[in-house]
C-alpha atoms as a PDB file:
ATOM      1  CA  UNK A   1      52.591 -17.344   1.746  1.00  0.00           C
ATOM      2  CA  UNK A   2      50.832 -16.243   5.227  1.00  0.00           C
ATOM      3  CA  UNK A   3      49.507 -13.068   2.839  1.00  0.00           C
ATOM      4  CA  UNK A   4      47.443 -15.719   0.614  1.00  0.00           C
ATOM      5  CA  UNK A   5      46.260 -17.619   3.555  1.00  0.00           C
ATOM      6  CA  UNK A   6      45.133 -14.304   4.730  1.00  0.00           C
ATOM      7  CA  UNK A   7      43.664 -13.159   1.973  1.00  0.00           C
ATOM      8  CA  UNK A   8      41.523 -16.812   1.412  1.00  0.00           C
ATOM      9  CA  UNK A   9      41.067 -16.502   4.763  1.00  0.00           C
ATOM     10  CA  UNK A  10      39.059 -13.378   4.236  1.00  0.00           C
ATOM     11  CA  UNK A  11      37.662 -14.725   0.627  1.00  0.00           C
ATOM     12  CA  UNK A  12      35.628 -17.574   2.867  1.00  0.00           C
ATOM     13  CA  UNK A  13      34.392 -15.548   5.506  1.00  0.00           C
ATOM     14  CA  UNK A  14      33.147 -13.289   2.691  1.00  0.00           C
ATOM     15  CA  UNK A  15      31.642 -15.533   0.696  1.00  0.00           C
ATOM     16  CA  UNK A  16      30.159 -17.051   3.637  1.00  0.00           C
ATOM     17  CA  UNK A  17      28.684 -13.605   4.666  1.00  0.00           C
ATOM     18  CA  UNK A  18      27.150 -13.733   1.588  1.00  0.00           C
ATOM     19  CA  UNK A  19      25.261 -16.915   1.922  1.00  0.00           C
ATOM     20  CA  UNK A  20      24.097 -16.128   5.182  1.00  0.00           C
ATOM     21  CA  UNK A  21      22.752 -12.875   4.054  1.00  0.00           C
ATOM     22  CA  UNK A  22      20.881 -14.257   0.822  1.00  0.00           C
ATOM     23  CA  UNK A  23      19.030 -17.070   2.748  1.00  0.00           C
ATOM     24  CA  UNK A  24      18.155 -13.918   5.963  1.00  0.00           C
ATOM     25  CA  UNK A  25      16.829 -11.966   2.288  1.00  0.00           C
ATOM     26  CA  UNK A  26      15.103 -15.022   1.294  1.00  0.00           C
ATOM     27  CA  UNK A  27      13.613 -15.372   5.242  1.00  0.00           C
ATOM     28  CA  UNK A  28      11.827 -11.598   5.020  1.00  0.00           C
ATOM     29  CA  UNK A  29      10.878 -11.940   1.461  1.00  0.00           C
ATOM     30  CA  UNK A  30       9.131 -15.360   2.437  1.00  0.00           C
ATOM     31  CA  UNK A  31       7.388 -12.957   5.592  1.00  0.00           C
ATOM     32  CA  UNK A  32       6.633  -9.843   3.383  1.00  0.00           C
ATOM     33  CA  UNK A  33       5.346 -12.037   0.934  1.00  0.00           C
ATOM     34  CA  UNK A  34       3.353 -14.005   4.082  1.00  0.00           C
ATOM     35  CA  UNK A  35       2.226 -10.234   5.546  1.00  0.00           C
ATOM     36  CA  UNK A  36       1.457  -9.103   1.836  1.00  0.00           C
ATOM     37  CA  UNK A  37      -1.463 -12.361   1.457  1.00  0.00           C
ATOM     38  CA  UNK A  38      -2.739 -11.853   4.987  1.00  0.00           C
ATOM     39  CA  UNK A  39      -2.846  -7.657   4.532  1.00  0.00           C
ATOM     40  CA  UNK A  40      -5.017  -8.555   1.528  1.00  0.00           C
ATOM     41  CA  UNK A  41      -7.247 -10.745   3.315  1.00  0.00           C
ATOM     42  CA  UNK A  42      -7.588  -8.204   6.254  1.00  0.00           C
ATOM     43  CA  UNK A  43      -8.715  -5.705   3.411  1.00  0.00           C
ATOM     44  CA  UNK A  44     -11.193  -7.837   2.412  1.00  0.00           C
ATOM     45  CA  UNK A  45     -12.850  -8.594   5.951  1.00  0.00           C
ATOM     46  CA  UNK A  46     -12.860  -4.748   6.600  1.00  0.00           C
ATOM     47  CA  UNK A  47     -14.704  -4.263   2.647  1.00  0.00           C
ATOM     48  CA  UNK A  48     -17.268  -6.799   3.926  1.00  0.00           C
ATOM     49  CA  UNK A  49     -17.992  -5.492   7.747  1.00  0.00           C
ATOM     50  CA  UNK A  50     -18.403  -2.131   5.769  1.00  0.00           C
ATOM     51  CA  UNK A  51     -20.731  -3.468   3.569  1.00  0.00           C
ATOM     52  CA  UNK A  52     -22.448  -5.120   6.485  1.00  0.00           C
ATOM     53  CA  UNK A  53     -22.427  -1.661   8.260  1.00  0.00           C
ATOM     54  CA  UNK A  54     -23.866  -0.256   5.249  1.00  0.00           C
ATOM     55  CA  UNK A  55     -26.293  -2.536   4.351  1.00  0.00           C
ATOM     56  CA  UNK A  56     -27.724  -2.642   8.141  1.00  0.00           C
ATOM     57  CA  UNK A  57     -27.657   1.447   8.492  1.00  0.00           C
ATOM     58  CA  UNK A  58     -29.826   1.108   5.008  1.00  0.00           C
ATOM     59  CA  UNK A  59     -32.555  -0.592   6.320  1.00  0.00           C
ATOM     60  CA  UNK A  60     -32.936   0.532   9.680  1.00  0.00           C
ATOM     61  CA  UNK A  61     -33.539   3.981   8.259  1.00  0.00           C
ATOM     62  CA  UNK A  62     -36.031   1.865   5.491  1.00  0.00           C
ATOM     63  CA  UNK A  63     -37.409   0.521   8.456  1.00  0.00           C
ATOM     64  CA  UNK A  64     -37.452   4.020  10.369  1.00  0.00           C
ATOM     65  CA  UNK A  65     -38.898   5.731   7.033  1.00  0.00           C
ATOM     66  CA  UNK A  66     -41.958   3.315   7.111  1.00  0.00           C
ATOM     67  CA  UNK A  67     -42.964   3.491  10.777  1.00  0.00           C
ATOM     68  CA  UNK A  68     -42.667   7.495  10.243  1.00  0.00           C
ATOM     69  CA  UNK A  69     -44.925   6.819   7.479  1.00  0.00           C
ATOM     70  CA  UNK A  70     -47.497   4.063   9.057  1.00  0.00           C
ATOM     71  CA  UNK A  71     -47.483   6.954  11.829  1.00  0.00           C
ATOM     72  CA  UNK A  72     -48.636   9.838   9.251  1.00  0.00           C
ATOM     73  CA  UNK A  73     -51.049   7.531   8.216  1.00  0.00           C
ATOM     74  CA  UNK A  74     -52.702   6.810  11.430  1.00  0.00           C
ATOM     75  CA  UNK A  75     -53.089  10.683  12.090  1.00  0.00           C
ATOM     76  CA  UNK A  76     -54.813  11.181   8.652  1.00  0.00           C
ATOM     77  CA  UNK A  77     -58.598  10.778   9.712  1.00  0.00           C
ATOM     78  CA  UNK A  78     -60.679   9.262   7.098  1.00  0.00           C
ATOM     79  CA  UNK A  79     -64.356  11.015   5.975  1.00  0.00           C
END
């Protein structure tokens, strides 16, 4: 008889175990899931500094081109 109170003893504290361990699982799949969505923003701010960066680089060499140019032209003496 003290076996089988043993023995459901251990059956609760297992099962409880269990419980406890699904809702910590369902804790850091809520935060992966949390980390995942704000990883994917972050992405998405560093795509559009880059294409910021990129876009600004662009036209101060546009901007460089044509003063090099405007330049040239000033040199070139007309007859």
């Amino acid at each position: 008889m003290e076996q089988d109170k043993s023995k459901l003893i251990m059956l609760v504290d297992l099962l409880e175990d269990r419980q406890a361990k699904q809702e910590e699982l369902q804790y850091y799949e809520q935060c992966l899931q949390d980390l995942m969505e704000r990883m994917a923003l972050v992405r998405r701010e560093i795509k559009l500094t880059e294409s910021i960066i990129h876009v600004i680089k662009n036209e101060k060499a546009e901007v460089v081109a044509d003063f090099i140019k405007k330049k040239e032209e000033s040199r070139i003496l007309d007859f």
